[in-house]
N, C-alpha and C. Protein backbone atom coordinates (compact mmCIF):
# COMPACT_ATOMS: atom_id res chain seq x y z
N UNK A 1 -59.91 44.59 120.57
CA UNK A 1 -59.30 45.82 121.03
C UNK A 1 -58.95 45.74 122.51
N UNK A 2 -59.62 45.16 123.30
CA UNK A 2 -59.59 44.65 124.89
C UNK A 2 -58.78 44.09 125.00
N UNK A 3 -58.07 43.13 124.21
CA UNK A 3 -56.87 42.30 124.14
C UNK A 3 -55.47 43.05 124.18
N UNK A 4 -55.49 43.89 123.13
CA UNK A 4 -54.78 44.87 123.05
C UNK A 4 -53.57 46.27 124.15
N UNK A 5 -54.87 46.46 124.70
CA UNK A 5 -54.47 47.37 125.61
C UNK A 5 -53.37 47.06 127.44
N UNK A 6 -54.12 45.65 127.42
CA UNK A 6 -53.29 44.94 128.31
C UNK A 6 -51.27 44.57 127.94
N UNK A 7 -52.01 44.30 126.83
CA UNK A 7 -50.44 44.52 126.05
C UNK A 7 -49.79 45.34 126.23
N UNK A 8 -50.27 46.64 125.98
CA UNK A 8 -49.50 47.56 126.04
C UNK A 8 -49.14 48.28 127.26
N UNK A 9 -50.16 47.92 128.43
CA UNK A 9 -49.62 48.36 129.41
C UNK A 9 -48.71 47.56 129.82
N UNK A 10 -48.82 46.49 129.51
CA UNK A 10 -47.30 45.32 130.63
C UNK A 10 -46.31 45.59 129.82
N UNK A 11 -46.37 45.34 127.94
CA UNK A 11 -44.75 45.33 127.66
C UNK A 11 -44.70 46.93 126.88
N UNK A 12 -45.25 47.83 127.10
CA UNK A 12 -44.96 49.09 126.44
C UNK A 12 -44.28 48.87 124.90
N UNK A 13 -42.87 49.74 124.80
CA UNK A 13 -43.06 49.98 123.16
C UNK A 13 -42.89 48.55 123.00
N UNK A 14 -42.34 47.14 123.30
CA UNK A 14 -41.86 46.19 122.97
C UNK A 14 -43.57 45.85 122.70
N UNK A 15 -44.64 45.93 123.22
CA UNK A 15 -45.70 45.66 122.65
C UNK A 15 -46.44 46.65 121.20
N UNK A 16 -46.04 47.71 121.33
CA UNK A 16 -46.37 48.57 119.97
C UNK A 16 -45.46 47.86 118.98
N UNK A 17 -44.22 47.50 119.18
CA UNK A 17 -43.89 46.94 118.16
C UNK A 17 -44.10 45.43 118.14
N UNK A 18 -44.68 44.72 118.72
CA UNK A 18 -45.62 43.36 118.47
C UNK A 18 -46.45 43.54 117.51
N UNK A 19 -47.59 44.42 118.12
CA UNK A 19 -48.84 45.01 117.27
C UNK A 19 -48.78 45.62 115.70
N UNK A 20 -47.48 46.29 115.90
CA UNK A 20 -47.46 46.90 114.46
C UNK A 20 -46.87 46.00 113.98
N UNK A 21 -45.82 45.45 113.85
CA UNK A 21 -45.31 43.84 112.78
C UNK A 21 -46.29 42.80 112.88
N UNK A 22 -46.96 42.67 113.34
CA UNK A 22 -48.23 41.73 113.67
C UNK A 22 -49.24 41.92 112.46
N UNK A 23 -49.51 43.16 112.55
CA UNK A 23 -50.87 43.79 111.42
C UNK A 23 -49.97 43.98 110.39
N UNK A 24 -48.73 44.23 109.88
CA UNK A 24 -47.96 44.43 108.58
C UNK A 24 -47.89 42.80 108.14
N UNK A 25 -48.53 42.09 109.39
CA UNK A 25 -48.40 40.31 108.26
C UNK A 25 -50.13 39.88 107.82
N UNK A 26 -50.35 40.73 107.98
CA UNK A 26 -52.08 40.63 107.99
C UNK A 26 -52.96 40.33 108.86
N UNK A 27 -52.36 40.46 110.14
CA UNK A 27 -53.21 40.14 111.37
C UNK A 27 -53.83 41.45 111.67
N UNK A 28 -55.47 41.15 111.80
CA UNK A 28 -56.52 42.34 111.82
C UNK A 28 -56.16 43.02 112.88
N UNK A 29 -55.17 43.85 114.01
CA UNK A 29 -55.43 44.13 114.94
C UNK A 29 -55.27 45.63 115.12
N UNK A 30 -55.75 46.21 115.80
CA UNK A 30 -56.42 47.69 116.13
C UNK A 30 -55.07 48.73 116.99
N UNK A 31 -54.26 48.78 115.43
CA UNK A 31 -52.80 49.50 115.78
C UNK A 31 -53.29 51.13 116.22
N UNK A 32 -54.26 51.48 116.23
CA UNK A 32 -54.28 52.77 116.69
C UNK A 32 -54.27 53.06 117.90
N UNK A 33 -54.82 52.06 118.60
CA UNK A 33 -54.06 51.78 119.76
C UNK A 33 -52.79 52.31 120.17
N UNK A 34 -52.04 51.76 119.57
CA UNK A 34 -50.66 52.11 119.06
C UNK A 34 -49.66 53.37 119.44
N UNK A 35 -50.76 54.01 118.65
CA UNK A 35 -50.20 55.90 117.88
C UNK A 35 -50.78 56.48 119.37
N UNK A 36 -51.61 56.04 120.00
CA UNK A 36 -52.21 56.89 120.86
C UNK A 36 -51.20 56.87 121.91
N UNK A 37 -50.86 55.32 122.26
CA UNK A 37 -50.00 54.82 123.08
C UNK A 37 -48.45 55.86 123.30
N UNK A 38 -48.22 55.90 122.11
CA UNK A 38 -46.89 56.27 122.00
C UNK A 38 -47.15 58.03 121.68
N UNK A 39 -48.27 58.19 120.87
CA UNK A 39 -48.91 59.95 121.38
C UNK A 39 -48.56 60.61 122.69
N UNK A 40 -49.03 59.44 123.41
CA UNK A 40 -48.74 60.18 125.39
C UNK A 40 -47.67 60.13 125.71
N UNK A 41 -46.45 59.18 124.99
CA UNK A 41 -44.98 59.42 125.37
C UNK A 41 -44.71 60.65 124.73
N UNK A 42 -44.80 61.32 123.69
CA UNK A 42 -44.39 62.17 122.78
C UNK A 42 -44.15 63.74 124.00
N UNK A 43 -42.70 64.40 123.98
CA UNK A 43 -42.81 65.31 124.76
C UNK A 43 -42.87 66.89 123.62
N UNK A 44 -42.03 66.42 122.69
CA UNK A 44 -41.58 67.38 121.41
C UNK A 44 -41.46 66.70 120.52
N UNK A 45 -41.15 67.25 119.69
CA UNK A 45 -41.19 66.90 117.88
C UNK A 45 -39.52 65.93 117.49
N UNK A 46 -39.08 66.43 118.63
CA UNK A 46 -37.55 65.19 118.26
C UNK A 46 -38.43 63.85 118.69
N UNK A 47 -39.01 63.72 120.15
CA UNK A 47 -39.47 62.51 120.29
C UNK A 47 -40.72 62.03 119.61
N UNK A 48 -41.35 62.70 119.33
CA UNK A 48 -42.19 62.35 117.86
C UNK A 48 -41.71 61.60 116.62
N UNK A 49 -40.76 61.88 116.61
CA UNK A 49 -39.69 61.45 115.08
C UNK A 49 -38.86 59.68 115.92
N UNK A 50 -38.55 60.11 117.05
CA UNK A 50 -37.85 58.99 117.03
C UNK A 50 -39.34 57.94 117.71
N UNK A 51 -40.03 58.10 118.02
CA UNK A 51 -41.19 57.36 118.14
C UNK A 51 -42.00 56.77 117.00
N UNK A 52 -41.57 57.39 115.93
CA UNK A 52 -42.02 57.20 114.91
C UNK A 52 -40.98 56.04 113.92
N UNK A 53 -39.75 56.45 114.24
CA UNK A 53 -38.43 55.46 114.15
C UNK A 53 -38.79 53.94 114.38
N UNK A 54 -39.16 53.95 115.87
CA UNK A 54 -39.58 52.76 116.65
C UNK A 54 -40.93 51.96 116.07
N UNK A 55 -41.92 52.86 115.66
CA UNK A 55 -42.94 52.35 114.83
C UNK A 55 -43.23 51.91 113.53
N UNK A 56 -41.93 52.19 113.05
CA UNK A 56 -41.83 52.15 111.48
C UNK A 56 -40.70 50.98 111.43
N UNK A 57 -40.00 50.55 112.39
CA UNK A 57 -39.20 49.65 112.52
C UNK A 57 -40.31 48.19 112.77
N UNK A 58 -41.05 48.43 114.43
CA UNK A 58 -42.15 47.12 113.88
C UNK A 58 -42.58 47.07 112.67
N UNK A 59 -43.38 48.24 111.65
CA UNK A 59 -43.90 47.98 110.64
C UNK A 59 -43.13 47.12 109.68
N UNK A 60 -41.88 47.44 109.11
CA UNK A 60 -40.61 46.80 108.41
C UNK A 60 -40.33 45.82 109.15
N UNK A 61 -40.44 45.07 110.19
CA UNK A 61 -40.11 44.14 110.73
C UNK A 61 -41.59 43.44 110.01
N UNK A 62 -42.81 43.50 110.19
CA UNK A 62 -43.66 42.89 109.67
C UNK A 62 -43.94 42.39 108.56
N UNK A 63 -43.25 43.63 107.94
CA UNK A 63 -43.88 43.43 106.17
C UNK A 63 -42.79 43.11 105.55
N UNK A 64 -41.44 43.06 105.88
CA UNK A 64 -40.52 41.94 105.43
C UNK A 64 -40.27 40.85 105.48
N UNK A 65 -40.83 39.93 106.76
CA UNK A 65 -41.06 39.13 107.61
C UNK A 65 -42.58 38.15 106.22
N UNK A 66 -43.31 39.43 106.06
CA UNK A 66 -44.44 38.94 105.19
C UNK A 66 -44.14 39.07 103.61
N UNK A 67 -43.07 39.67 103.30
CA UNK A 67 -42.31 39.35 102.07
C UNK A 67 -42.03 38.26 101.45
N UNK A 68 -41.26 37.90 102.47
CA UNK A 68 -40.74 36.60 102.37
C UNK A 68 -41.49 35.44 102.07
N UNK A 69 -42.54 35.29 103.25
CA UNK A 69 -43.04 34.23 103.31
C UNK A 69 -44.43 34.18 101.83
N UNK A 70 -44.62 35.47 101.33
CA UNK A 70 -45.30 35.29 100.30
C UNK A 70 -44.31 35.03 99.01
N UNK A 71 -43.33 35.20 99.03
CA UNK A 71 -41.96 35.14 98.11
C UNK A 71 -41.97 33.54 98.26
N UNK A 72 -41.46 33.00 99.31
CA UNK A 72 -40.99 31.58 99.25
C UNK A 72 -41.96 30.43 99.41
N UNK A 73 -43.26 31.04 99.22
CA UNK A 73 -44.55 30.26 99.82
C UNK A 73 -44.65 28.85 98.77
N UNK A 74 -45.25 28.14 99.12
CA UNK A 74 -45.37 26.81 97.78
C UNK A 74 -47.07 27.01 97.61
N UNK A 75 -47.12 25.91 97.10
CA UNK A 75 -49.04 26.33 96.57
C UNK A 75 -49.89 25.73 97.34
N UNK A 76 -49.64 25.30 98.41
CA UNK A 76 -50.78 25.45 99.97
C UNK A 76 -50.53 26.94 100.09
N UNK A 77 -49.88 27.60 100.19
CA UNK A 77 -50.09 29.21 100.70
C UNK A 77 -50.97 29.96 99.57
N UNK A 78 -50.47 29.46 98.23
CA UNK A 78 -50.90 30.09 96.96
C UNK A 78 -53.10 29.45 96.92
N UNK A 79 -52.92 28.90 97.56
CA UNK A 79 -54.12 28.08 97.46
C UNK A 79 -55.28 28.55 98.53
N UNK A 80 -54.27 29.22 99.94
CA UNK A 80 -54.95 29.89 101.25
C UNK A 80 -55.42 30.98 100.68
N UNK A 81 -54.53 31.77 99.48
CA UNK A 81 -55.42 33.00 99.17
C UNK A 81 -56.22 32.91 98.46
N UNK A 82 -56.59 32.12 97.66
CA UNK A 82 -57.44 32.20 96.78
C UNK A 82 -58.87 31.93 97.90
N UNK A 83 -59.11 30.94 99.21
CA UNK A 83 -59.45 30.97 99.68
C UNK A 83 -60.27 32.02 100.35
N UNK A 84 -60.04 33.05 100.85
CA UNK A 84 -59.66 33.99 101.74
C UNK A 84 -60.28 35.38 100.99
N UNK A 85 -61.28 35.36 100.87
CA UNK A 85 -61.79 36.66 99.74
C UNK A 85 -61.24 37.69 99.95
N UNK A 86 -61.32 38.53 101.35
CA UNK A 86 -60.44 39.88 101.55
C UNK A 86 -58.84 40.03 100.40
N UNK A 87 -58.45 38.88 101.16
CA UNK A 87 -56.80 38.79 100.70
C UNK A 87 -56.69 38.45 98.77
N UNK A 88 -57.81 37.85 98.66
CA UNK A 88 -57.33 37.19 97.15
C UNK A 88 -58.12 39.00 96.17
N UNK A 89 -58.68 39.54 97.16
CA UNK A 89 -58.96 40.77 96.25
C UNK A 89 -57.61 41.89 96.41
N UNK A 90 -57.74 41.79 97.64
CA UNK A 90 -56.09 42.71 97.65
C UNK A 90 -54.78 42.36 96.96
N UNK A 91 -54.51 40.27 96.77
CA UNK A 91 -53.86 39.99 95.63
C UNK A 91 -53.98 40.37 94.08
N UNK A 92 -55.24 40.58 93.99
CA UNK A 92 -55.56 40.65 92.46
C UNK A 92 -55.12 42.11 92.20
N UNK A 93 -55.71 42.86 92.90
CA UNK A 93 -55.50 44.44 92.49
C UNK A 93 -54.18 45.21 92.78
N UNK A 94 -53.06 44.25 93.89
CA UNK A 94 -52.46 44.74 93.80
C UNK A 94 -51.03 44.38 92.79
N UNK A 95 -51.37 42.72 92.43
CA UNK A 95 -50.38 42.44 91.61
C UNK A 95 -50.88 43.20 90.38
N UNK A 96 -51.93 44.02 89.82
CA UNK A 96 -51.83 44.19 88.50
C UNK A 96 -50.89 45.55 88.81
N UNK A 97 -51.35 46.30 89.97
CA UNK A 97 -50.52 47.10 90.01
C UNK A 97 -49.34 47.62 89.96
N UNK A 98 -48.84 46.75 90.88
CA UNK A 98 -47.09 45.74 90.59
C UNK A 98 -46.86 45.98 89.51
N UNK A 99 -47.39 45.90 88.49
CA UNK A 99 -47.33 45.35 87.39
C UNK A 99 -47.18 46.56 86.19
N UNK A 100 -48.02 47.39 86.41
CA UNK A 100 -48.64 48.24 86.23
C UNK A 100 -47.88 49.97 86.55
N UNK A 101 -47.17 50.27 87.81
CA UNK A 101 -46.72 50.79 88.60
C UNK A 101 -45.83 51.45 89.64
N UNK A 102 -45.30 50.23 89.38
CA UNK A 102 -44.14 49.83 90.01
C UNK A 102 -44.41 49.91 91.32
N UNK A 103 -42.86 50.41 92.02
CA UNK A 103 -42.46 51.36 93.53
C UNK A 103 -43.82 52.43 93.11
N UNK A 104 -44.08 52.94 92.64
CA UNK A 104 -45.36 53.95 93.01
C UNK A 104 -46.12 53.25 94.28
N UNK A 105 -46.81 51.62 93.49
CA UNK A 105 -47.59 51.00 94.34
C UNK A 105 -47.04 50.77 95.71
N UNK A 106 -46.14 50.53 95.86
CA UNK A 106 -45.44 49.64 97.14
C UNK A 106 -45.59 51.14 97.83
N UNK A 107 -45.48 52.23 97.30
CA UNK A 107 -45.05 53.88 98.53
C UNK A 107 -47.04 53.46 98.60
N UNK A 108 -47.89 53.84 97.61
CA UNK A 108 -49.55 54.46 97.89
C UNK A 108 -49.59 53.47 98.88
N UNK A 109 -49.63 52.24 98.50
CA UNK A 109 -49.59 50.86 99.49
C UNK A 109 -50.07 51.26 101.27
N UNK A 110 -48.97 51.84 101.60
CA UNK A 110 -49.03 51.83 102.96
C UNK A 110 -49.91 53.22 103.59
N UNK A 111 -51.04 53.93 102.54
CA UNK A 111 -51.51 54.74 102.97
C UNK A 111 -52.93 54.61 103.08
N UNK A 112 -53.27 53.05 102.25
CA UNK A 112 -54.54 52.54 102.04
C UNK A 112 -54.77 51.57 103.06
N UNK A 113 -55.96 51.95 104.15
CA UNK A 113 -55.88 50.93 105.11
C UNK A 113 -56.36 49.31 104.61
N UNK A 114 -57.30 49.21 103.71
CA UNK A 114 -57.35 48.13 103.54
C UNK A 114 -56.54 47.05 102.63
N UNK A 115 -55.70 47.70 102.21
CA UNK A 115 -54.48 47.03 101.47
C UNK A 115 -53.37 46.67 102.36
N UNK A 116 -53.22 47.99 103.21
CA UNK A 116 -52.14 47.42 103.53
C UNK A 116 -51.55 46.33 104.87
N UNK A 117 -52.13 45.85 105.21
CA UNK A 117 -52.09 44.85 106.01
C UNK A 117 -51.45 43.63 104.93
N UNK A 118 -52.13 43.50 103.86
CA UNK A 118 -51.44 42.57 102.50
C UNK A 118 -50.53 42.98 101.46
N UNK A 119 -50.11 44.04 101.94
CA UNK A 119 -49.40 44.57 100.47
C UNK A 119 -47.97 43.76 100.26
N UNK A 120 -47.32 43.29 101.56
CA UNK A 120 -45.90 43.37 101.06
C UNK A 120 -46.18 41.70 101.14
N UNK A 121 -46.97 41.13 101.57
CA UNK A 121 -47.29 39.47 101.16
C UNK A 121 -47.67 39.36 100.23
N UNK A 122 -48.59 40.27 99.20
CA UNK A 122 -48.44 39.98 98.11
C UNK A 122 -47.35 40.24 97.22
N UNK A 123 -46.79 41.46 97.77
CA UNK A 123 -45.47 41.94 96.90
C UNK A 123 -44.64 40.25 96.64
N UNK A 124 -44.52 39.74 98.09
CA UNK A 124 -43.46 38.45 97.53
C UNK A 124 -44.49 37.48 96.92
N UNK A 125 -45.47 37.65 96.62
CA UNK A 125 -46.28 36.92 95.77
C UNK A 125 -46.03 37.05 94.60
N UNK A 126 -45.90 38.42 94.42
CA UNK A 126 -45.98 38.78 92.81
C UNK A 126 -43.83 38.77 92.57
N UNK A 127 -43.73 38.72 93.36
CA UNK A 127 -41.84 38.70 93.62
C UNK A 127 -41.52 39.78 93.18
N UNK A 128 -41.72 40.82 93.35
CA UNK A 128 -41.38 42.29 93.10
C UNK A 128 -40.15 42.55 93.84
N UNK A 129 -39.39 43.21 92.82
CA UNK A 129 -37.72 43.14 93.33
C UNK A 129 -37.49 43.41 95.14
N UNK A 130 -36.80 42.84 95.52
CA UNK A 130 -36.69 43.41 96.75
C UNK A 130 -36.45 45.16 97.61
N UNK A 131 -35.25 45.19 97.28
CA UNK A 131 -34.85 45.98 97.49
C UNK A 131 -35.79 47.39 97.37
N UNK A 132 -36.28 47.61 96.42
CA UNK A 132 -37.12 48.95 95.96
C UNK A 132 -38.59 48.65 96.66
N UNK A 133 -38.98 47.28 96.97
CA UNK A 133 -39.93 47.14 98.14
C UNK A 133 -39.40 47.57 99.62
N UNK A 134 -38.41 47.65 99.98
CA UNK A 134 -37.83 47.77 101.30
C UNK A 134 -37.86 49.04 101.24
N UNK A 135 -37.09 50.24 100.18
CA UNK A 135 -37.02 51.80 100.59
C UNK A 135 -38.02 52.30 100.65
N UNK A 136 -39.29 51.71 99.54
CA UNK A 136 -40.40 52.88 99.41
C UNK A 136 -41.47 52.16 100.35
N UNK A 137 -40.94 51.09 100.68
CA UNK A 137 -42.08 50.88 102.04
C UNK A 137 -41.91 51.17 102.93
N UNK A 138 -40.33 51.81 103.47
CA UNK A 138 -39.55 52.33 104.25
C UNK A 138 -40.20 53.87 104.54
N UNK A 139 -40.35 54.03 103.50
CA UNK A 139 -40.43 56.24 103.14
C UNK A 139 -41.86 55.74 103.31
N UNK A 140 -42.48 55.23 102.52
CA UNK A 140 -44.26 55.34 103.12
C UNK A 140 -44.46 55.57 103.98
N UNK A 141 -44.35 54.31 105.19
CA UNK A 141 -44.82 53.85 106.29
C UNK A 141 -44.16 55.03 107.24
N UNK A 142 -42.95 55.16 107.05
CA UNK A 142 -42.28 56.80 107.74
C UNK A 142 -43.09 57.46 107.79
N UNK A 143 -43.87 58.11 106.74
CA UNK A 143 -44.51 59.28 106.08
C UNK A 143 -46.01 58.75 106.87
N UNK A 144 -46.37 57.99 106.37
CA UNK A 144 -48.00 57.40 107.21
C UNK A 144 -48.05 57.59 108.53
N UNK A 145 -47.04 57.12 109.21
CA UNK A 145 -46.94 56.96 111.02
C UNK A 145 -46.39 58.28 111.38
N UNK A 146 -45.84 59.15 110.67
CA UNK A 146 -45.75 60.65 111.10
C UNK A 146 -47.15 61.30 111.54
N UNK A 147 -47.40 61.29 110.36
CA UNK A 147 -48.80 62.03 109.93
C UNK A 147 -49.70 61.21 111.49
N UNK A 148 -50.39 59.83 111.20
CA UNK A 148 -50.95 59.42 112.00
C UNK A 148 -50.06 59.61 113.69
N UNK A 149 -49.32 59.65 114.12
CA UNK A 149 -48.29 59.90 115.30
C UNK A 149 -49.26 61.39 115.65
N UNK A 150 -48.91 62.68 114.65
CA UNK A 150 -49.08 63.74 114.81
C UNK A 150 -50.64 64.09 115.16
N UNK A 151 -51.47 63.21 114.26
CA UNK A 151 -52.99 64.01 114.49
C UNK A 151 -52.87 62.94 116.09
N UNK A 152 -53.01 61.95 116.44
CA UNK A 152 -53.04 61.10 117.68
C UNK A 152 -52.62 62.03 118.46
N UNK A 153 -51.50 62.80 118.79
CA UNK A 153 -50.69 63.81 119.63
C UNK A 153 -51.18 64.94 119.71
N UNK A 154 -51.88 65.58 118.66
CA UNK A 154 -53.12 66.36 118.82
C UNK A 154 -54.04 66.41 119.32
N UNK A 155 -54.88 65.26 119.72
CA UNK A 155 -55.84 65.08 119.57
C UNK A 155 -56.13 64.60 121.22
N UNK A 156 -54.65 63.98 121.59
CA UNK A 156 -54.37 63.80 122.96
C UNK A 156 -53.97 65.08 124.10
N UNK A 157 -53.55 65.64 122.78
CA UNK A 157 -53.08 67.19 123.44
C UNK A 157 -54.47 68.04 124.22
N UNK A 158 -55.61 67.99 122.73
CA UNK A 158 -56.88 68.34 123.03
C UNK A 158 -57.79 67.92 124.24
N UNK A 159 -57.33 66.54 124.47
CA UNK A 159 -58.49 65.85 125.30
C UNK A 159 -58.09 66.15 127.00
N UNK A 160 -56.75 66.32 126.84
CA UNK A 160 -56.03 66.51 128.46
C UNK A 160 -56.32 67.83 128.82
N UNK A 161 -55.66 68.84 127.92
CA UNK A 161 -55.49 70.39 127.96
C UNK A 161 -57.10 71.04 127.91
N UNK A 162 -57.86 70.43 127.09
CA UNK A 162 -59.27 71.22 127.36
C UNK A 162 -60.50 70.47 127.16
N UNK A 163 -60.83 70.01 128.32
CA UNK A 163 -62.15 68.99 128.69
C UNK A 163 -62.91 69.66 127.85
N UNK A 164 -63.11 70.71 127.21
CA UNK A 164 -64.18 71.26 126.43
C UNK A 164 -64.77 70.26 125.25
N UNK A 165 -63.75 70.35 124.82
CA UNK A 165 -63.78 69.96 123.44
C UNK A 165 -63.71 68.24 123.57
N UNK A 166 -63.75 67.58 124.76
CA UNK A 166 -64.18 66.04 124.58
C UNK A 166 -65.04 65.47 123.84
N UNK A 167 -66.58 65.95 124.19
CA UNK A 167 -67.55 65.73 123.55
C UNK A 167 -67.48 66.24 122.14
N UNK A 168 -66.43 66.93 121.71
CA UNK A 168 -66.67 67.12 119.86
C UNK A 168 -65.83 66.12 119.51
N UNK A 169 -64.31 65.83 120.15
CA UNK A 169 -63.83 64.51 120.06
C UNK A 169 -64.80 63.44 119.41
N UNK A 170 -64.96 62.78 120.46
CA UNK A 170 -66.31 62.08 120.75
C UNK A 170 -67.35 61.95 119.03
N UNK A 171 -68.05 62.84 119.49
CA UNK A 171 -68.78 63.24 118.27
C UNK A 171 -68.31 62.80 117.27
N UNK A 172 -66.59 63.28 116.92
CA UNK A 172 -66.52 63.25 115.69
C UNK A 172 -65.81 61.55 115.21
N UNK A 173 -65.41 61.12 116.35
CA UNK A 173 -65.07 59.55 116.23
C UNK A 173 -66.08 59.39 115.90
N UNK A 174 -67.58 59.23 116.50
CA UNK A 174 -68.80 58.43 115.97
C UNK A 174 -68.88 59.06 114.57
N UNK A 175 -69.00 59.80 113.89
CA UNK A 175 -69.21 60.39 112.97
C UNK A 175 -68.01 59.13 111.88
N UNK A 176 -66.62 59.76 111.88
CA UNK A 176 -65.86 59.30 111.38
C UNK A 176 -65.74 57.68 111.31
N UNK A 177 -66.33 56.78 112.33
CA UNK A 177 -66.58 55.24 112.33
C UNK A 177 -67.51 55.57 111.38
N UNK A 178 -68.94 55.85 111.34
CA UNK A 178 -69.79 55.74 110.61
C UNK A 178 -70.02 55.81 109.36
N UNK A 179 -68.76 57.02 108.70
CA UNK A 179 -68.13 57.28 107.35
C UNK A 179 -67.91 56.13 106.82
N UNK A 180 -66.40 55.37 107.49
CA UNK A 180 -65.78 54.32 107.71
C UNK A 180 -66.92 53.00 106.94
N UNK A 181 -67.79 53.03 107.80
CA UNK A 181 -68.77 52.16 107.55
C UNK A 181 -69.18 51.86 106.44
N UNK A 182 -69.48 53.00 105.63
CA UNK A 182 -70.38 53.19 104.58
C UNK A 182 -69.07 53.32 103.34
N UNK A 183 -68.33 54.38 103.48
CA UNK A 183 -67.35 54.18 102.59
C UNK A 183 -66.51 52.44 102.45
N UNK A 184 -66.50 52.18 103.37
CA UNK A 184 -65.42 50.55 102.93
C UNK A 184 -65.87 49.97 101.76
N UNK A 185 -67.40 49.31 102.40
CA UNK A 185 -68.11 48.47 101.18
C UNK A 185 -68.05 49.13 100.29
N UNK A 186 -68.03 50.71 99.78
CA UNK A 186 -67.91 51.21 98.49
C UNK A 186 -67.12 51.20 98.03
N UNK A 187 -65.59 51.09 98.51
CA UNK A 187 -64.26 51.19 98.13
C UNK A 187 -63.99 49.87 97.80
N UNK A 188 -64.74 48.73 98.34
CA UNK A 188 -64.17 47.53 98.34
C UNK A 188 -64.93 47.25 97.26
N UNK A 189 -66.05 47.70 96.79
CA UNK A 189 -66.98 47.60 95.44
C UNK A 189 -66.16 48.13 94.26
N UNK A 190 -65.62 49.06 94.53
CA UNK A 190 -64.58 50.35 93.59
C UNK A 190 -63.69 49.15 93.27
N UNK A 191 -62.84 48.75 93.64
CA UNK A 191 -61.73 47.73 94.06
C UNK A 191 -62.21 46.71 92.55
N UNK A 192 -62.81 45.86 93.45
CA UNK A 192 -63.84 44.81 92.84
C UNK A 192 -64.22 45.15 91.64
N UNK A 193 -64.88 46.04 91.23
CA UNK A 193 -65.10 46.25 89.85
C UNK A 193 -63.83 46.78 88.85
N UNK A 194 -63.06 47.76 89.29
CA UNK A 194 -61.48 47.95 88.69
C UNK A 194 -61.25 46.85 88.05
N UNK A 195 -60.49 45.85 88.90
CA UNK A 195 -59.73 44.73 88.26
C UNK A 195 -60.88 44.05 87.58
N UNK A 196 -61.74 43.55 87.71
CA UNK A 196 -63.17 43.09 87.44
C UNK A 196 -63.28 43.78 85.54
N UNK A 197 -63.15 44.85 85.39
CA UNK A 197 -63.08 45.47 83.98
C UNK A 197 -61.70 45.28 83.67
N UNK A 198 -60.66 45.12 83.92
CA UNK A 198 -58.99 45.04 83.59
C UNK A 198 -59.42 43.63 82.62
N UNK A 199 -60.11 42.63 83.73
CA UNK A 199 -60.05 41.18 83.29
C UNK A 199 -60.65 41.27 81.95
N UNK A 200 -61.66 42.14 81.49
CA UNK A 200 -62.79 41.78 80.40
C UNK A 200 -62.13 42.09 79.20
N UNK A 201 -61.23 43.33 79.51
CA UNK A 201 -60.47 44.43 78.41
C UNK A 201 -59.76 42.87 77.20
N UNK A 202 -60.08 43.69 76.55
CA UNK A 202 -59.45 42.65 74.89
C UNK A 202 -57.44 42.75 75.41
N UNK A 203 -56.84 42.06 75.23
CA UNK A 203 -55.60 41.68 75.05
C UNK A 203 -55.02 42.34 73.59
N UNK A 204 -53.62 43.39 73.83
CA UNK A 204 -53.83 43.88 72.30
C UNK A 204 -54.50 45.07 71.30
């Protein structure tokens, strides 16, 4: 996260949009950063929207970028995931989905944090048509980085405008990491067992 912030002060949005196409190829890095970053530019709700433009453009720059290369990959790449436990569980569950789903998956996709860092590398894994990966990952990620843009801009609004309420801030980050904590491994158990029963089911 220390890494991060230097970034963003030297190259501004040209670094938010590093960070966000960066993490849309599966690189772990701490885009909230990000929203906060571009929270404090926000003056009104037009520049909210077009800030959100700019953020949703790195994102689509990332996860097309990671389309591809799971699309045209040969079987050293096919071989890295199987490797790679995080990724080969987010492959499994999300190609059945693919599958399963359609464009539904590719829009939920970008609202699940731990998927989506892999969703559209697996999408060209599983070679899911293009095009209908591009709009509804388009309208997701729109829809996700609004929402997240807006509570960030809130929340920045809160911390400047009334020192009061820092310490509930505060509070409620520790609180909300700690959720975080406890919910993942359960979700990632949830996950894990899903496809885990798909596999056992009789054929037919």
């Amino acid at each position: 996260m220390f890494y991060i912030h230097p970034l963003l002060m030297k190259f501004g949005q040209l670094g938010v949009f590093i960070i966000m196409a960066a993490e849309n190829m599966g690189l772990p890095l701490p885009t909230e950063l990000g929203y906060v970053y571009e929270a404090a530019l926000a003056k009104n709700l037009l520049m909210l929207i077009y800030l959100n433009l700019f953020i949703t453009a790195g994102n689509l720059a990332g996860g097309v970028s990671a389309y591809w290369i799971g699309k045209e990959g040969d079987l050293a790449l096919h071989k890295f995931i199987r490797k790679r436990k995080g990724l080969a569980e987010a492959h499994n569950f999300l190609v059945k989905w693919y599958d399963r789903y359609g464009s539904v998956t590719v829009f939920a996709a970008r609202f699940i944090g731990y998927i989506r860092p892999w969703a559209s590398f697996v999408a060209g894994v599983a070679e899911f048509p293009f095009w209908p990966f591009l709009i509804w990952t388009a309208v997701g990620t729109f829809l996700f980085n609004f929402i997240a843009l807006w509570i960030a801009d809130y929340i920045f609004h809160l911390w400047h405008n009334f020192p009061i309420y820092r310490i509930f801030i505060l509070i409620s980050g520790v609180i909300l990491f700690a959720l975080i904590l406890v919910i993942y491994p359960l979700y990632k158990r949830f996950i894990r067992g899903h496809y885990d029963n798909d596999d056992r089911k009789p054929e037919g």
